[in-house]
Protein backbone atom coordinates (compact mmCIF):
# COMPACT_ATOMS: atom_id res chain seq x y z
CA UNK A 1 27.00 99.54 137.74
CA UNK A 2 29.42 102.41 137.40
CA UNK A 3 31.84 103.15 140.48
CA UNK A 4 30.03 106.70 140.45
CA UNK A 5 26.70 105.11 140.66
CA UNK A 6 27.40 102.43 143.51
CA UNK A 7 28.94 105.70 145.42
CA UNK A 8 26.09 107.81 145.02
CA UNK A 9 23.75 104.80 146.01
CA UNK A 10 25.58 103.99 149.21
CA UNK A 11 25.75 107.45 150.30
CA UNK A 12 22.45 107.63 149.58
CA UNK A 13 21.88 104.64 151.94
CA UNK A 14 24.19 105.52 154.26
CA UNK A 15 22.84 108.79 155.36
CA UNK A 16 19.26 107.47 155.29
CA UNK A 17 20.07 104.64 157.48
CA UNK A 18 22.08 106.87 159.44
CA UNK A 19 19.26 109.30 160.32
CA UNK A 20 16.67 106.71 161.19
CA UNK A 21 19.32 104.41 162.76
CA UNK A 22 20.68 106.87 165.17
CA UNK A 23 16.69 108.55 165.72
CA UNK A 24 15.31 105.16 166.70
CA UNK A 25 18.07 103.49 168.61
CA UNK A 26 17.72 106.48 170.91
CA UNK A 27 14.25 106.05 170.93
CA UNK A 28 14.51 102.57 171.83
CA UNK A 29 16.86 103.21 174.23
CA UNK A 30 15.23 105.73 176.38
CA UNK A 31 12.37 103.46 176.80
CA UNK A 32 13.98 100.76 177.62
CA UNK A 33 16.24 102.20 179.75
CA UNK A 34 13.21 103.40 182.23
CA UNK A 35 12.34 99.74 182.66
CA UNK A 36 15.60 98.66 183.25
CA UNK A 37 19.70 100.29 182.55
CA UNK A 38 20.96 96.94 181.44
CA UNK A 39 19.09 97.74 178.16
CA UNK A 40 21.74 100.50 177.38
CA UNK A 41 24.31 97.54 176.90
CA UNK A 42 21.93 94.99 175.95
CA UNK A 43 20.25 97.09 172.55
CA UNK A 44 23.27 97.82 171.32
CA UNK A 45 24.66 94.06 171.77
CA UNK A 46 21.48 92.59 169.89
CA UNK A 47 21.70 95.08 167.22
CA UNK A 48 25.24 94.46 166.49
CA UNK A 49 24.28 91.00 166.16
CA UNK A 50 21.23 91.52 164.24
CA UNK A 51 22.91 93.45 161.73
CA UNK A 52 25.84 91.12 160.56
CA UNK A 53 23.55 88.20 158.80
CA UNK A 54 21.97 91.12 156.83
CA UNK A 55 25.14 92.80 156.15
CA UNK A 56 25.96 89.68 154.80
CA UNK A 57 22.66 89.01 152.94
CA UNK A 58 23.79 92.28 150.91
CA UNK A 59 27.22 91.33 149.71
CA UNK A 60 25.81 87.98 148.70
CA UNK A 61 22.83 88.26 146.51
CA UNK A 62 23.25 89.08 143.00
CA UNK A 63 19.88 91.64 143.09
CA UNK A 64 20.90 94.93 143.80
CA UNK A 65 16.96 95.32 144.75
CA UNK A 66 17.62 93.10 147.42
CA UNK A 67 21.42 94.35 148.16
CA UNK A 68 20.45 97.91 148.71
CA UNK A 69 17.49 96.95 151.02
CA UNK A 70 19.58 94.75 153.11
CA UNK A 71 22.23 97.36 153.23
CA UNK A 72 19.62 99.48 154.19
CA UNK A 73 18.49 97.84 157.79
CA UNK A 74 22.16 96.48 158.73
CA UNK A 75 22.92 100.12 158.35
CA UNK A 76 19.92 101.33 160.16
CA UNK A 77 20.32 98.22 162.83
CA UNK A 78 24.19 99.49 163.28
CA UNK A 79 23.80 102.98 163.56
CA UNK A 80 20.82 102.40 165.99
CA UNK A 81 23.27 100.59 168.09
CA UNK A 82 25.34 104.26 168.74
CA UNK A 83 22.76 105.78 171.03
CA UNK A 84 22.63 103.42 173.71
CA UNK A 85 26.44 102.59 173.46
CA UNK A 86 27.34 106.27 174.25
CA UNK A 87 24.32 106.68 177.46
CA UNK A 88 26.36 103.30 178.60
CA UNK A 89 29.65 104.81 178.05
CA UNK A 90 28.47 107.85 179.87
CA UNK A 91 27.02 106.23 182.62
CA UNK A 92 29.64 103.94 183.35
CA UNK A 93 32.36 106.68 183.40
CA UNK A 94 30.68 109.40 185.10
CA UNK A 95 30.89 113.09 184.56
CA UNK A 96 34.47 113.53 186.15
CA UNK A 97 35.90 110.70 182.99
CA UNK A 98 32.92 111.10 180.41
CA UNK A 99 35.35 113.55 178.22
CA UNK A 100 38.20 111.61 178.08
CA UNK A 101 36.32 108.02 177.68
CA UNK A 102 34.55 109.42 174.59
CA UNK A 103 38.17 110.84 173.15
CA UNK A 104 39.28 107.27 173.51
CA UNK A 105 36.73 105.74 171.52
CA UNK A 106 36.95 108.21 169.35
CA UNK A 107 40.85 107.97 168.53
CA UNK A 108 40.50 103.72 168.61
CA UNK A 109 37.56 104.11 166.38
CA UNK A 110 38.82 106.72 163.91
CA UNK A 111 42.51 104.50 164.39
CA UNK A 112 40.93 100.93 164.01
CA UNK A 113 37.65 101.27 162.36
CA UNK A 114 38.47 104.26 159.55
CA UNK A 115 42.14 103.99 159.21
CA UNK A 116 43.44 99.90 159.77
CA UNK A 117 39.43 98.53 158.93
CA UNK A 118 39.51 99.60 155.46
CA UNK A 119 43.47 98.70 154.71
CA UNK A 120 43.29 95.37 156.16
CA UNK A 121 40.00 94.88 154.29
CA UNK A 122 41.30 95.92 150.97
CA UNK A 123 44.78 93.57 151.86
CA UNK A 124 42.05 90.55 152.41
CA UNK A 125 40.63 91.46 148.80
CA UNK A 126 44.14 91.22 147.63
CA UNK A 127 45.26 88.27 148.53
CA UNK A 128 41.44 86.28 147.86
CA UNK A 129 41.58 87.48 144.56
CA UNK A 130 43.96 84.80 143.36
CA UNK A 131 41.52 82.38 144.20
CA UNK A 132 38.26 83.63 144.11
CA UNK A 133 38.47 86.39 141.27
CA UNK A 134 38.56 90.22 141.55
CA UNK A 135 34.84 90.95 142.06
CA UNK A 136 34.05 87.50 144.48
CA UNK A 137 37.35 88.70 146.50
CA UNK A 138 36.19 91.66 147.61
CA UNK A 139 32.61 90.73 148.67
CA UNK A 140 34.57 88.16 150.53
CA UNK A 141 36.21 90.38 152.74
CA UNK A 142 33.54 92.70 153.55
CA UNK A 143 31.69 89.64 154.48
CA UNK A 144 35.22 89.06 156.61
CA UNK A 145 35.30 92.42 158.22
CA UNK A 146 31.74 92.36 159.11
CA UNK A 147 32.36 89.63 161.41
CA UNK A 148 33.51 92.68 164.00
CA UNK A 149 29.55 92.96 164.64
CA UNK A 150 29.80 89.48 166.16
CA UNK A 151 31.84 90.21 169.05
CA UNK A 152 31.02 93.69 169.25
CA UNK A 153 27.30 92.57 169.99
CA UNK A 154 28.61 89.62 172.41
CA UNK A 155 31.01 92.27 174.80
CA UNK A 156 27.84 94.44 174.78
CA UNK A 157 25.76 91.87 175.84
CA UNK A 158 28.17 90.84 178.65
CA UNK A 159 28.91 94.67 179.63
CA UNK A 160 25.04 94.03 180.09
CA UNK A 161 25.47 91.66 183.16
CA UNK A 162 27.37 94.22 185.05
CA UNK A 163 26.52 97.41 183.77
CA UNK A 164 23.96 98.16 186.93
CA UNK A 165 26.97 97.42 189.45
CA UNK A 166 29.05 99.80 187.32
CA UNK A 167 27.02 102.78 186.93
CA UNK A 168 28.70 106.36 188.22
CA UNK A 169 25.51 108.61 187.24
């Protein structure tokens, strides 16, 4: 497949999963939250975690039926994560810090996550691909940086056990 055509494919992904991701997560999250707040820590945890085997499923197989499906719902599974994780963020802070918390993850995201996540992903490719071959090497890393999901989901999941003490509403 042609570097145009993978682009065009995962953007087409991307903004699908994006859309439905974000939509149901805050869904999911409103309802849940009415039965209980810890679920506005606790979704977001268990998608994180949810989505990293199937992010992995996609950079594995050798179907691109199956790749672009799997991409699909660890997309959707990640992005559905965002709702709940800003309502917590909100909730925790309060109005009088709820500007300035959401700057911060902001500026560590768009730091970490957009500007080192994609260097030091690209560096792992680099230096697997004198022993596992150009094409293996870089499926290897994204496998690598997906691991992020796993402890993302497990501090969710334990801002979950004390998010009710913590709440500034």
């Amino acid at each position: 497949m042609s570097i145009a055509r993978a682009g065009g494919l995962y953007a087409m992904i991307s903004g699908a999963a994006s859309l439905i991701g974000s939509f149901a997560g805050g869904v999911a999250a409103d309802r849940l939250m009415r039965r209980d707040v810890v679920w506005l820590a606790r979704l977001p945890g268990l998608l994180l975690i949810a989505a990293w085997p199937v992010a992995v499923l996609a950079f594995v197989t050798p179907s691109i039926d199956v790749m672009v499906a799997a991409l699909f719902v660890a997309l959707v599974l990640f992005w559905g994560s965002s709702p709940a994780m800003f309502s917590a963020l909100h909730a925790v802070c309060g109005s009088s810090r709820r500007t300035l918390a959401v700057a911060i993850v902001f500026c560590l995201a768009n730091l970490l996550g957009l500007g080192l996540g994609p260097v030091l992903t690209g560096a792992m490719s680099d230096y697997f691909a004198t022993g596992h071959g150009q094409g293996q090497s870089l499926r290897d890393a994204l496998i690598v940086a997906m691991t992020i999901l796993l402890p993302g989901g497990y501090f969710m999941l334990k801002a979950a056990q004390h998010i009710e003490g913590d709440l500034e509403l």
